[in-house]
N, C-alpha and C. Protein backbone atom coordinates (compact mmCIF):
# COMPACT_ATOMS: atom_id res chain seq x y z
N UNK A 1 15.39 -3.58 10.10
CA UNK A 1 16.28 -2.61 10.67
C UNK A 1 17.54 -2.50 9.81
N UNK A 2 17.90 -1.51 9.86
CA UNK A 2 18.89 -1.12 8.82
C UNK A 2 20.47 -1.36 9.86
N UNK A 3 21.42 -2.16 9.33
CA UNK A 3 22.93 -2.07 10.44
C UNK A 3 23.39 -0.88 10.07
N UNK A 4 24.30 -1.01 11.34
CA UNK A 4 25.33 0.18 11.37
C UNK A 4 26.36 0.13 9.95
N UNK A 5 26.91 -1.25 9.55
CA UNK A 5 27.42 -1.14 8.72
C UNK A 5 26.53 -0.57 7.23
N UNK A 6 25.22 -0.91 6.84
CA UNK A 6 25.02 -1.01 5.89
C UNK A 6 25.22 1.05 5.80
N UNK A 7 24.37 1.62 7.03
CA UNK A 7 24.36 3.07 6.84
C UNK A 7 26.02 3.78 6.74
N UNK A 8 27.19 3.13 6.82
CA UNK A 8 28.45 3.39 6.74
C UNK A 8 28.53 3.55 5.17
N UNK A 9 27.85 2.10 4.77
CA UNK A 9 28.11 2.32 3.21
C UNK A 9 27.34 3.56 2.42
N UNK A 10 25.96 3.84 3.08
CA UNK A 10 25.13 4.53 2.14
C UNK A 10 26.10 6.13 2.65
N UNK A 11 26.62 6.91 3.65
CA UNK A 11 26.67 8.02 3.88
C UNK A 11 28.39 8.35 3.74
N UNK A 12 28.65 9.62 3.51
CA UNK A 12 30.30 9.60 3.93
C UNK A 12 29.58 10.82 4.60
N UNK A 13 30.61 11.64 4.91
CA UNK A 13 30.26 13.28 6.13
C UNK A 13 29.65 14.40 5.24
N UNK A 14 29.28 14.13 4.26
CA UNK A 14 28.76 15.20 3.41
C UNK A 14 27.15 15.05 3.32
N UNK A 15 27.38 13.37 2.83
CA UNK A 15 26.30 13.21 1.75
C UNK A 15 25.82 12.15 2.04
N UNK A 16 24.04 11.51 2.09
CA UNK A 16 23.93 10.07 2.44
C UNK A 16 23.01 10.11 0.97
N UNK A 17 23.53 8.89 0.12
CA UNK A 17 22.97 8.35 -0.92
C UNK A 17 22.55 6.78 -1.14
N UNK A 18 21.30 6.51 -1.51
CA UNK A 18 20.25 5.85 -1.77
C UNK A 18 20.38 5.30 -2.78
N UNK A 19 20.65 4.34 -3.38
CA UNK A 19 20.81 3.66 -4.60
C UNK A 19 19.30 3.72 -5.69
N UNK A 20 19.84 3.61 -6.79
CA UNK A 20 18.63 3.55 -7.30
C UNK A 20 17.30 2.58 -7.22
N UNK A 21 17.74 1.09 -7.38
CA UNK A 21 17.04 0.56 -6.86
C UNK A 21 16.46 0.20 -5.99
N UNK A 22 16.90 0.88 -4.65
CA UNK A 22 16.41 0.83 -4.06
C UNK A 22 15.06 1.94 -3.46
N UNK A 23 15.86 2.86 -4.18
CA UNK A 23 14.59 4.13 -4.45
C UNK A 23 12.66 3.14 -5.21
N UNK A 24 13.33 2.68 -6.42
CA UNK A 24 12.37 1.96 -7.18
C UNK A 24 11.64 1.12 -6.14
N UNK A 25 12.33 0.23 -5.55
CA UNK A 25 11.54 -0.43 -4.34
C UNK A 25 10.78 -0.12 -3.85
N UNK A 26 11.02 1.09 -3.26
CA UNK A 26 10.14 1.97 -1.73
C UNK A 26 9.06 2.31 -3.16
N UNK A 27 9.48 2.70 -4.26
CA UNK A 27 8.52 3.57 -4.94
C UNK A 27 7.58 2.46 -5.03
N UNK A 28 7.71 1.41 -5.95
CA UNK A 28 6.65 0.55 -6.21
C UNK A 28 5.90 -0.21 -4.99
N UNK A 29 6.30 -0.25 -4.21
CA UNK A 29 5.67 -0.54 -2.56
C UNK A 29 4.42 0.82 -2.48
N UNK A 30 4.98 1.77 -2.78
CA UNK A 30 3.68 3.07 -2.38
C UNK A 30 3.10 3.54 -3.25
N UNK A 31 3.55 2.99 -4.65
CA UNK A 31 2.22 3.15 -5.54
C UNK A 31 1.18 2.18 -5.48
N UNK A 32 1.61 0.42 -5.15
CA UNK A 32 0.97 -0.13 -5.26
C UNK A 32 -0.03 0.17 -3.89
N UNK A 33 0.41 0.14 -2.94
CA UNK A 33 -0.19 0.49 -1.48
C UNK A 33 -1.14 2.06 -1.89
N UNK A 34 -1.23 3.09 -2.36
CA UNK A 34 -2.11 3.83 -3.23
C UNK A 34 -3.08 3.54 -3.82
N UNK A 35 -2.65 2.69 -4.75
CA UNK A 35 -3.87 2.10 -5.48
C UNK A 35 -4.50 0.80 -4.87
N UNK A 36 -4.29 0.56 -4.33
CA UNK A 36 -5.21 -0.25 -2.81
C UNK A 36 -6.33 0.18 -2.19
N UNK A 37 -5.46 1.39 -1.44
CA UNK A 37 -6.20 2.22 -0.75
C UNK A 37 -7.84 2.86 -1.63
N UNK A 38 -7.44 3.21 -2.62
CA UNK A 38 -7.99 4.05 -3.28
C UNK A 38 -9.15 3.14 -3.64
N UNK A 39 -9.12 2.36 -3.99
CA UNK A 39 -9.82 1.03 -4.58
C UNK A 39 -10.66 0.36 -3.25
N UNK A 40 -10.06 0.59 -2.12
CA UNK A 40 -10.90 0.28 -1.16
C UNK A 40 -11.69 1.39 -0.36
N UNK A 41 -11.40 2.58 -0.16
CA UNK A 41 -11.92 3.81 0.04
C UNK A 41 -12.94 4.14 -0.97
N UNK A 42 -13.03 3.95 -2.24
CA UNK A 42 -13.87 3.84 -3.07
C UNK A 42 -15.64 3.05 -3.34
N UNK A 43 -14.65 1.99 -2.29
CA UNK A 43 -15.90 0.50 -3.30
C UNK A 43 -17.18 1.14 -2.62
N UNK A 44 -18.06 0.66 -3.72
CA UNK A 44 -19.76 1.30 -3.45
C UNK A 44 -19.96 2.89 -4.04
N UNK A 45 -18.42 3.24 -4.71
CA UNK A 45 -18.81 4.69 -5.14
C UNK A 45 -18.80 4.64 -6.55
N UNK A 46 -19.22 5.58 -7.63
CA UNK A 46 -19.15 5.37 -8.85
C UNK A 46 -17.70 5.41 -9.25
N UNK A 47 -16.56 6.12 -8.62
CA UNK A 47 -15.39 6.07 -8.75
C UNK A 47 -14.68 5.12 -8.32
N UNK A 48 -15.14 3.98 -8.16
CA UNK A 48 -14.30 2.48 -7.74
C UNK A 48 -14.60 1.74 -9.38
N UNK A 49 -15.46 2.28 -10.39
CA UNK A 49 -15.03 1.34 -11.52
C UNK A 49 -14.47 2.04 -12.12
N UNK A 50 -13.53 2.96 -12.05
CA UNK A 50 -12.44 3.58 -12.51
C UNK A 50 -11.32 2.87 -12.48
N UNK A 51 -10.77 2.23 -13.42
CA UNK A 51 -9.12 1.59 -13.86
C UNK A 51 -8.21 2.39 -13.12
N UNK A 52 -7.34 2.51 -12.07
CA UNK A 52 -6.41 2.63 -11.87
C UNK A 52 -5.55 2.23 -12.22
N UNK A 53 -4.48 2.67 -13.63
CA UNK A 53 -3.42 1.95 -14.26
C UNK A 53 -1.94 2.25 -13.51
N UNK A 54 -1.14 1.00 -13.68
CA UNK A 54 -0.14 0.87 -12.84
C UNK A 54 0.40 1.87 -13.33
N UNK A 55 2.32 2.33 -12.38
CA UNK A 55 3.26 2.90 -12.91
C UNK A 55 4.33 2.49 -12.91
N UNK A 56 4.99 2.96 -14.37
CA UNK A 56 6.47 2.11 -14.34
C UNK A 56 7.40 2.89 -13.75
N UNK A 57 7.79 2.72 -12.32
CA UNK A 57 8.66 3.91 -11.56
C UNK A 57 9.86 3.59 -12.08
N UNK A 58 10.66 2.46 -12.90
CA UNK A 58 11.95 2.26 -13.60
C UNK A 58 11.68 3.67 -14.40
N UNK A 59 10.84 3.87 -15.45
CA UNK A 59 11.32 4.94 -16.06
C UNK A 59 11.84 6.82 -15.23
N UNK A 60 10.57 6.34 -14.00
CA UNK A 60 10.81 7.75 -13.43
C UNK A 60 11.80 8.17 -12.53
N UNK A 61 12.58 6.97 -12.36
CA UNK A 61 13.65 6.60 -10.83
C UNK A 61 15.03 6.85 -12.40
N UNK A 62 15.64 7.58 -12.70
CA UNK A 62 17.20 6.87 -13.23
C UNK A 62 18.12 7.06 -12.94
N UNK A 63 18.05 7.81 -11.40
CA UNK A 63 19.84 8.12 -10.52
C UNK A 63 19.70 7.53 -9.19
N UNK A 64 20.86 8.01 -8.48
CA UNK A 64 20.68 7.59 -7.34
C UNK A 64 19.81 8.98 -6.26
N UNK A 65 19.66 8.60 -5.20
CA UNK A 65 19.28 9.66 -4.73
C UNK A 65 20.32 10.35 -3.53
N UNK A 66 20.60 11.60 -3.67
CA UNK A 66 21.30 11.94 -2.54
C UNK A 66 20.99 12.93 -1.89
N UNK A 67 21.28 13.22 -0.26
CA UNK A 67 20.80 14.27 0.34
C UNK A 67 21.96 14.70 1.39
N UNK A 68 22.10 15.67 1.32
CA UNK A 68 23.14 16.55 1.85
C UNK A 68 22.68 16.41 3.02
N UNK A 69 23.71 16.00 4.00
CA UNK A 69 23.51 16.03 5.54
C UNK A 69 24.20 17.42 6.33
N UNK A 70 23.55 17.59 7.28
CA UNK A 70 24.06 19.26 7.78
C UNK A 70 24.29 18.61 9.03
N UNK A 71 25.03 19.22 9.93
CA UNK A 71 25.44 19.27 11.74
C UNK A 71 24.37 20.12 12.17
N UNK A 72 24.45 19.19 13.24
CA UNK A 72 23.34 19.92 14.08
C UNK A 72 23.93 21.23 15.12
N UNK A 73 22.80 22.22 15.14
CA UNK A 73 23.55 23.51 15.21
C UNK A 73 23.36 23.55 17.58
């Protein structure tokens, strides 16, 4: 669970932003959880001896992430 304080730090009244690494986190959690899946949805098919090669989400992650928060109307 995320505290009240920590979401104080990530948002001011505009904008709530996501650090980078922590973006990378969530990312490498759901690629690897992907290629799991895939690998087990597969087995017994000719497409389970297919290499699924990892990804380096450091290169694809290099800001933070931010998302404009709106009021609710």
């Amino acid at each position: 669970m995320v505290s009240d304080e920590t979401w104080l730090l990530l948002t001011d009244e505009q904008e709530l932003v996501f650090p980078k690494g922590f973006i990378r986190h969530l990312s490498v959690i759901c690629v690897g959880t992907a290629r799991g899946i895939l690998h087990a949805k597969t087995e017994g098919t000719k497409f389970n001896e297919f290499i699924l090669p990892t990804i380096n989400v450091e290169d694809l992650i290099q800001e933070d992430a931010s998302f404009e928060l709106k009021e609710e109307e």
